[in-house]
N, C-alpha and C. Protein backbone atom coordinates (compact mmCIF):
# COMPACT_ATOMS: atom_id res chain seq x y z
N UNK A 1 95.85 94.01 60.91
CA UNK A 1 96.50 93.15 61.88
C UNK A 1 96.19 93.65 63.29
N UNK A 2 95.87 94.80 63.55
CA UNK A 2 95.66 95.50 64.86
C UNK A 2 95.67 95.14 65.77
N UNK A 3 97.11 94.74 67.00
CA UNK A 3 97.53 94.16 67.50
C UNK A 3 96.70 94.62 69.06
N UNK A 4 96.69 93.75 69.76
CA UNK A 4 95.79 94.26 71.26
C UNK A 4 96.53 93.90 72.27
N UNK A 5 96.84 94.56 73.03
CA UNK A 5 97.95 94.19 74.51
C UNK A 5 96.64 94.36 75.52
N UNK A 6 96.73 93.52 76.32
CA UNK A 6 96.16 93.38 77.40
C UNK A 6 97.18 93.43 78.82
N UNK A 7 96.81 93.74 80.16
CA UNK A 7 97.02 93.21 81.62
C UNK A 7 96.28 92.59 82.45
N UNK A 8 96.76 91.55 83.28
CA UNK A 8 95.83 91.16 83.89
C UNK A 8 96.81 91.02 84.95
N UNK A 9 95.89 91.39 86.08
CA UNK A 9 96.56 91.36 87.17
C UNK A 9 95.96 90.44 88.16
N UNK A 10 96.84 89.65 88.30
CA UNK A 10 96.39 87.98 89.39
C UNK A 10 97.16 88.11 90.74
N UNK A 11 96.38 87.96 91.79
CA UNK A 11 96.66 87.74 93.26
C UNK A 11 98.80 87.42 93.49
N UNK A 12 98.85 86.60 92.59
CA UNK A 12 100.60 86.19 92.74
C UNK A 12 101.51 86.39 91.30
N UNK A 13 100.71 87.19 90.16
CA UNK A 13 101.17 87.32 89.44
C UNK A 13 100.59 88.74 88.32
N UNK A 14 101.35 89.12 87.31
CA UNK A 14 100.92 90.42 86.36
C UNK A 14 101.19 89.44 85.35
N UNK A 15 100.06 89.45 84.14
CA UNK A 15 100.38 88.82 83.05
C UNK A 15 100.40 89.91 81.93
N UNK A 16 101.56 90.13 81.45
CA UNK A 16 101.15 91.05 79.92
C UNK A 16 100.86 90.25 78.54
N UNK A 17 99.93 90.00 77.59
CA UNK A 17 99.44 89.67 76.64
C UNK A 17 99.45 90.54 75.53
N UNK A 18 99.69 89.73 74.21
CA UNK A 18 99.65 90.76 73.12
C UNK A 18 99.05 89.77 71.97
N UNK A 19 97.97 90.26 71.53
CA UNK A 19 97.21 88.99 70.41
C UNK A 19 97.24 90.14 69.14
N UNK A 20 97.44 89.19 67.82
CA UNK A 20 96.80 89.92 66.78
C UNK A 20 96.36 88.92 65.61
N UNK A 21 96.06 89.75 64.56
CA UNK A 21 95.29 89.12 63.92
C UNK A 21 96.30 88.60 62.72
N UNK A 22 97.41 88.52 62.51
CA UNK A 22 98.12 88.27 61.36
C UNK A 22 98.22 86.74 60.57
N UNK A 23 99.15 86.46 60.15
CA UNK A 23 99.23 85.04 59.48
C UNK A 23 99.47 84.42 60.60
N UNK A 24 99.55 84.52 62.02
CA UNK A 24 99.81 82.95 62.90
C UNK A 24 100.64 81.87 62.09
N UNK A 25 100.69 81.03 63.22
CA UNK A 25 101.80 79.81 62.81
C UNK A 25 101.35 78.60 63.44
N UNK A 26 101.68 77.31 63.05
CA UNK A 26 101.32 76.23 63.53
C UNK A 26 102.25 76.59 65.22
N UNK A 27 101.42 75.62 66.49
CA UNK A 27 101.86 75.74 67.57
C UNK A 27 103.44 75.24 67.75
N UNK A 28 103.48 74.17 66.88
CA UNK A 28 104.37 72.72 66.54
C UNK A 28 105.73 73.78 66.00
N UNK A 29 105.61 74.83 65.69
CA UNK A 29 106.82 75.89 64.93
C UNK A 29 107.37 76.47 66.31
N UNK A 30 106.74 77.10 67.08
CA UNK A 30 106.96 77.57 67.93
C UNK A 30 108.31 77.80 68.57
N UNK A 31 108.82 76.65 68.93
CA UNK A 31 110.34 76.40 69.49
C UNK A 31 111.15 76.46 68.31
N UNK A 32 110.80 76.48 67.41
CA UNK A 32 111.66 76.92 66.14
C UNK A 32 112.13 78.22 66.10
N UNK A 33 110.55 78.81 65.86
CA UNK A 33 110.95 80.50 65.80
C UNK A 33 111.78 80.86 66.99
N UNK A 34 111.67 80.23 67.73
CA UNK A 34 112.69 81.13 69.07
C UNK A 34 114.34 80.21 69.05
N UNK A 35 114.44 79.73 67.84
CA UNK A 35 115.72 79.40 68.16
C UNK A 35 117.23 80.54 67.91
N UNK A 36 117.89 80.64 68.25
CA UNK A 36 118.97 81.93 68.54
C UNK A 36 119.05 82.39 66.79
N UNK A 37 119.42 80.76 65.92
CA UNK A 37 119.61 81.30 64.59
C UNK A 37 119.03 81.80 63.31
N UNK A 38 117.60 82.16 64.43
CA UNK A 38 116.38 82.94 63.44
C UNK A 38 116.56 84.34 63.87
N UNK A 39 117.19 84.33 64.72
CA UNK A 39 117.38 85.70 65.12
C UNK A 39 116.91 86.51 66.82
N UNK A 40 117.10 87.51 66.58
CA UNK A 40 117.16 87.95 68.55
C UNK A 40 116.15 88.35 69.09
N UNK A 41 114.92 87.98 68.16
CA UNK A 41 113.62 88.55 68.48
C UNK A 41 112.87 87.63 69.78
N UNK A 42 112.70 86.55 69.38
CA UNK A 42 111.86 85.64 70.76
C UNK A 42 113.16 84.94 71.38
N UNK A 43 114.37 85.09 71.45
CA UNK A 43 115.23 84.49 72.18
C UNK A 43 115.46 85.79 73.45
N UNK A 44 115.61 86.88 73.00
CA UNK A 44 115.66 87.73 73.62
C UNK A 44 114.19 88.29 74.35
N UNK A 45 113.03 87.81 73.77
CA UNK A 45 112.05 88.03 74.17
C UNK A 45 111.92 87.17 75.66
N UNK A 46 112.24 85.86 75.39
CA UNK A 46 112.13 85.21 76.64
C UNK A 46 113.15 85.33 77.61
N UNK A 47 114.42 85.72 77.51
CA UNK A 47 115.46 85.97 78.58
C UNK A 47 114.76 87.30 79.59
N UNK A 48 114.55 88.41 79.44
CA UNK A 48 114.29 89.49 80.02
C UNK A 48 113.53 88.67 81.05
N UNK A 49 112.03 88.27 80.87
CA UNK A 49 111.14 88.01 81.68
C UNK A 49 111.51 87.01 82.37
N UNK A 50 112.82 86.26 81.86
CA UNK A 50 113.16 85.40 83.31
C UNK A 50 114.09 85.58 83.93
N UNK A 51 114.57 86.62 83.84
CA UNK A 51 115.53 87.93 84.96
C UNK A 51 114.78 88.30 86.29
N UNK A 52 113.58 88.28 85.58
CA UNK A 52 112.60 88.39 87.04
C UNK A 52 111.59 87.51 87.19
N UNK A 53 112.48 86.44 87.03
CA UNK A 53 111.60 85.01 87.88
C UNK A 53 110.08 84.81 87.09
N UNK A 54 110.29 85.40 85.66
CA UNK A 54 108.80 85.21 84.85
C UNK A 54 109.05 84.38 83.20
N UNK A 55 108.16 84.61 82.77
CA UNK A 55 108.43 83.77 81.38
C UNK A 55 107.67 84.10 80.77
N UNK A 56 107.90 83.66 79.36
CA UNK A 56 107.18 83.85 77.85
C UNK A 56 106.71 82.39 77.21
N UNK A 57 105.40 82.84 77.13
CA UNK A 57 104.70 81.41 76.24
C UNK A 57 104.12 82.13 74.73
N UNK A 58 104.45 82.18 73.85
CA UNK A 58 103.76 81.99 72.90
C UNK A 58 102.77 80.99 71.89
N UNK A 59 102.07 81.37 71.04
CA UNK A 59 101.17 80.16 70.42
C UNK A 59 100.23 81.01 69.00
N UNK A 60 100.27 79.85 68.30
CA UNK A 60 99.68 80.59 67.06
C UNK A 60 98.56 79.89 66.40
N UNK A 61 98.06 80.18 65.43
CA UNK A 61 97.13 79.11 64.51
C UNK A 61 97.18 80.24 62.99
N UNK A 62 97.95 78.94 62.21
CA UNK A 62 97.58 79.36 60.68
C UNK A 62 96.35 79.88 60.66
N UNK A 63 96.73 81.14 60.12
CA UNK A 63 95.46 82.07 59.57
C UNK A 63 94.43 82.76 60.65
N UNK A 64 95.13 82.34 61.76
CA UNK A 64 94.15 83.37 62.62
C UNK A 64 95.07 83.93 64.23
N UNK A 65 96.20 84.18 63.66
CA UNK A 65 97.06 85.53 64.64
C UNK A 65 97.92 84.65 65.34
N UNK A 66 98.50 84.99 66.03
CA UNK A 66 99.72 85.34 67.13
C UNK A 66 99.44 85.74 68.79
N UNK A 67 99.58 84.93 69.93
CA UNK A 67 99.59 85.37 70.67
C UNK A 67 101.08 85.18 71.42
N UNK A 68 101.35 86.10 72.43
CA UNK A 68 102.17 86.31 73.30
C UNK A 68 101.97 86.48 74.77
N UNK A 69 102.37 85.81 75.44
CA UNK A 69 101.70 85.99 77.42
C UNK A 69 103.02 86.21 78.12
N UNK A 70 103.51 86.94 78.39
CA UNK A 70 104.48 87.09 79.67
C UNK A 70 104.15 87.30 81.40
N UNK A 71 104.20 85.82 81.74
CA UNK A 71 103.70 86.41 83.55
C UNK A 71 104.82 86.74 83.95
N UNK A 72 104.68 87.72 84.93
CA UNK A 72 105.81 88.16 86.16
C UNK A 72 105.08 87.83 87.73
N UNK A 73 105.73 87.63 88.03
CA UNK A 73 105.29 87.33 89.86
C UNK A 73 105.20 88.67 90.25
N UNK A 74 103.85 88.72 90.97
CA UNK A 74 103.68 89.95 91.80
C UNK A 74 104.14 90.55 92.66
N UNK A 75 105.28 90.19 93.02
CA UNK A 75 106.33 90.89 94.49
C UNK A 75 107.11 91.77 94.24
N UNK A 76 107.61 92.40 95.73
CA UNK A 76 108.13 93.72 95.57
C UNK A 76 109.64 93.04 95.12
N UNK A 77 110.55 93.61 94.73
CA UNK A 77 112.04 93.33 94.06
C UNK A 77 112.83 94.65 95.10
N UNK A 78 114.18 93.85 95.83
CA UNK A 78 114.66 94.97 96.68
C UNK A 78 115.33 95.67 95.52
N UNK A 79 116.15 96.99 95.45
CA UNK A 79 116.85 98.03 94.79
C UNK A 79 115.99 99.25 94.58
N UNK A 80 116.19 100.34 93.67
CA UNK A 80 115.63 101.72 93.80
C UNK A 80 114.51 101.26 92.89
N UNK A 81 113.18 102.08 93.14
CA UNK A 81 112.32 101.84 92.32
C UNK A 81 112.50 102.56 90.93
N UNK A 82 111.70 102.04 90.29
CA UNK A 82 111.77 102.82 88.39
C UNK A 82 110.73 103.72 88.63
N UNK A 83 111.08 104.75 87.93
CA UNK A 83 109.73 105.53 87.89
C UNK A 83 109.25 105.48 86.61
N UNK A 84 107.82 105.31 86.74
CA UNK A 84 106.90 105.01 85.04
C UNK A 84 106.31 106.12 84.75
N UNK A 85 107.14 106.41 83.18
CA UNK A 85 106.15 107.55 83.04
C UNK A 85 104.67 107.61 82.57
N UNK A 86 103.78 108.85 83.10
CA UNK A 86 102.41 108.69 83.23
C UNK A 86 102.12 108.95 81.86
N UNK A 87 102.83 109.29 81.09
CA UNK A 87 101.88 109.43 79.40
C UNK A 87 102.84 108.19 78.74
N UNK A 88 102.24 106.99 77.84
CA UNK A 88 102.70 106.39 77.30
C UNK A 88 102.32 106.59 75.51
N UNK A 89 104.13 107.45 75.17
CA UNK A 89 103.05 107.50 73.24
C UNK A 89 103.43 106.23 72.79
N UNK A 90 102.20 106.40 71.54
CA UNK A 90 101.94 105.26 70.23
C UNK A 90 103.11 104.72 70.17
């Protein structure tokens, strides 16, 4: 299944991506799987990223994987900054 996260970083926006290779799903399911009473996985997936003015699109195809795109807008956010740590493990 070996899942691949990507970044891409656009002039007014950061997109994080995550594709893999698993069973996928028809596109047409989509708003299904994210409904609250399948559970807290893509309902909660899409709230976070629109805390900060971004969002979650997902999309699939029987038999050939899963993708996930979250853009965030590229601007500074006033409050204390986060600090990221420089080693990220597995």
């Amino acid at each position: 299944m070996n899942p691949l996260v990507t970044l891409h970083h656009c002039p007014d926006r950061v997109e994080r991506e995550l594709r893999d290779g698993g069973v996928g799903f028809a596109p047409s399911r989509a708003d299904r799987a994210a409904r609250p009473d399948r559970g807290p996985g893509l309902p909660a997936s899409r709230a976070r990223p629109r805390e900060h003015d971004g969002g979650l699109k997902v999309g699939g195809v029987p038999g050939g994987g899963t993708g996930v795109r979250a853009p965030l807008p590229a601007r500074a956010r006033s409050g204390p900054a986060v600090p990221v740590p420089s080693v990220v493990a597995p």
